[in-house]
C-alpha atoms as a PDB file:
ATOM      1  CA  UNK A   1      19.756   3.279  -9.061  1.00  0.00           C
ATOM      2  CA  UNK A   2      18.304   0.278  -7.086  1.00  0.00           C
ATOM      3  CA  UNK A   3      14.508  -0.308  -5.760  1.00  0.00           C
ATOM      4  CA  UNK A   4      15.835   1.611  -2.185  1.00  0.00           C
ATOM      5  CA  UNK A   5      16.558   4.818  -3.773  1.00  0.00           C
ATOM      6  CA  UNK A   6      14.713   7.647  -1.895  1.00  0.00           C
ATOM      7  CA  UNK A   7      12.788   4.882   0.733  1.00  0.00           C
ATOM      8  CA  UNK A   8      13.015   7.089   3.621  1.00  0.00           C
ATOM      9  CA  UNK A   9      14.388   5.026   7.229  1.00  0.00           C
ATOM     10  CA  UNK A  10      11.368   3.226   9.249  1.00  0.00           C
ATOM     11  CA  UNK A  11       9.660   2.370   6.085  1.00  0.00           C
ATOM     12  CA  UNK A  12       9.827  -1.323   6.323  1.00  0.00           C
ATOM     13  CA  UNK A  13       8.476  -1.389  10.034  1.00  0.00           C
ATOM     14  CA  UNK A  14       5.455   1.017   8.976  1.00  0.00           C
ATOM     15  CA  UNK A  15       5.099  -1.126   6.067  1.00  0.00           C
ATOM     16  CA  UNK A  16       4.118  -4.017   8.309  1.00  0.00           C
ATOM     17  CA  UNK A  17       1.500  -1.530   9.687  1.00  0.00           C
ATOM     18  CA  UNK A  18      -0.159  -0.626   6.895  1.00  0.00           C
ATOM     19  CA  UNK A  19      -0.493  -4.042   6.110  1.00  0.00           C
ATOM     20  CA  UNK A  20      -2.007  -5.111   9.141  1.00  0.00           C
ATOM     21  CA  UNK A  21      -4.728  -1.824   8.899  1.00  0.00           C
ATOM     22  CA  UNK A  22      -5.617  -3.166   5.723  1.00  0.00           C
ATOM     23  CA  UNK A  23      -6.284  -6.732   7.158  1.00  0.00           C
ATOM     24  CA  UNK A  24      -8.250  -5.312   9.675  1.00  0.00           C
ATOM     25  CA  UNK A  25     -10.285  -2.869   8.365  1.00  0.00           C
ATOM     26  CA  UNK A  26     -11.200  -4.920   4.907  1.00  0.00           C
ATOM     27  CA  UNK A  27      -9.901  -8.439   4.112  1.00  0.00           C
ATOM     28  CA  UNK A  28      -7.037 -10.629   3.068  1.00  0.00           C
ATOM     29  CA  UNK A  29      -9.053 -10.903  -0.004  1.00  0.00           C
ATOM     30  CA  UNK A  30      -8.344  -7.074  -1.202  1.00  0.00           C
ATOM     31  CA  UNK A  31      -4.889  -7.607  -0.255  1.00  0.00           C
ATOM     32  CA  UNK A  32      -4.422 -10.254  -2.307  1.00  0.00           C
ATOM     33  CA  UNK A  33      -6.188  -8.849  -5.360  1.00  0.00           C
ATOM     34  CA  UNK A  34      -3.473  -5.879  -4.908  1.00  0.00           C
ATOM     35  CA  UNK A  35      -0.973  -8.489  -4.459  1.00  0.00           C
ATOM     36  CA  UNK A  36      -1.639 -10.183  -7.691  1.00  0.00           C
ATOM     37  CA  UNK A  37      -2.028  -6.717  -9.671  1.00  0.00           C
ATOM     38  CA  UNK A  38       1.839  -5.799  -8.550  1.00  0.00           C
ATOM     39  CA  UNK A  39       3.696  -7.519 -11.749  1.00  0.00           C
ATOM     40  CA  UNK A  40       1.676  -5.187 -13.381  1.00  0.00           C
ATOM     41  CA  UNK A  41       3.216  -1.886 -11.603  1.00  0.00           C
ATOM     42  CA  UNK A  42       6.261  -0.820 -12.981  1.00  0.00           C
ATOM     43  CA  UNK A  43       6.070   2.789 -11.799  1.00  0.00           C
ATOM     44  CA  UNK A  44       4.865   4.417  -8.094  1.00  0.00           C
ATOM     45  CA  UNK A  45       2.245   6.056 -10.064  1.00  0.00           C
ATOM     46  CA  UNK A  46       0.755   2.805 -11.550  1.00  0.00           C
ATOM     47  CA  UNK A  47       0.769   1.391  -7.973  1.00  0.00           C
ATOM     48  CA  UNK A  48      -1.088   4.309  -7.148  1.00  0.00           C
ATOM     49  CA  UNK A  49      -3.688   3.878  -9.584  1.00  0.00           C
ATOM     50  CA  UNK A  50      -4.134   0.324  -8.751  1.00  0.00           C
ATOM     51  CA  UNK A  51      -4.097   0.830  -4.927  1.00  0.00           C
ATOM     52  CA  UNK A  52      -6.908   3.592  -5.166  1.00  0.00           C
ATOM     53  CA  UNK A  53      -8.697   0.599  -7.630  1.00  0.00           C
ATOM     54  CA  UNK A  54      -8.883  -1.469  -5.293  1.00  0.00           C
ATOM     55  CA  UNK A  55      -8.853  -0.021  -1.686  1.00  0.00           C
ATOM     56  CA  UNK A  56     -10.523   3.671  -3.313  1.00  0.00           C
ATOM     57  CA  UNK A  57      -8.007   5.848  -1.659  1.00  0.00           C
ATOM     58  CA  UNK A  58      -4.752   6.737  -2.104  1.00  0.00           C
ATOM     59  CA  UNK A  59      -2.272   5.563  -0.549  1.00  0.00           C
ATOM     60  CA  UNK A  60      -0.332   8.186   2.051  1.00  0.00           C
ATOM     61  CA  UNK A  61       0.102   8.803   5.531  1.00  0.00           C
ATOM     62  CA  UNK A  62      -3.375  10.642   6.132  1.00  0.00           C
ATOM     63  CA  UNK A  63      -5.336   7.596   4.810  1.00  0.00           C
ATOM     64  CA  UNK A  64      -3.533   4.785   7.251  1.00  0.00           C
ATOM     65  CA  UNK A  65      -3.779   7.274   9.958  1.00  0.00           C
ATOM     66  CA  UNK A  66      -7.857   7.813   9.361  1.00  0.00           C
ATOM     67  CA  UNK A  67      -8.113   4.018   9.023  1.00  0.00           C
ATOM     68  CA  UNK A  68      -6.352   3.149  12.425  1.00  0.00           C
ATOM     69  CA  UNK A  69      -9.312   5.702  14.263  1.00  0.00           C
END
């Protein structure tokens, strides 16, 4: 099993999109703080819980969509 298992296609190019909604709507600064918190993920889940610590909301498709209105 490698990092790519279960990554469905187009997820690199929306990737770049989330990125660049979270840019816009708050700052690099947030991004980096999530940035700097990633050695610490090991699992999806703790991602998850360190996203939604930083950004308070989960990450998924109905958040990045609400954020690009």
């Amino acid at each position: 099993m490698d990092s790519t298992d279960g990554i469905k296609d187009g997820l690199y190019e929306e990737f770049g999109f989330a990125i660049e909604l979270l840019v816009k709507k708050y700052d690099k600064k947030k991004l980096l703080k999530l940035i700097k918190l990633l050695p610490d993920c090991s699992t999806n889940k703790l991602f998850i819980k360190k996203f939604k610590e930083v950004y308070s909301f989960t990450p998924n498709y109905k958040e990045f969509n609400n954020l690009s209105s």
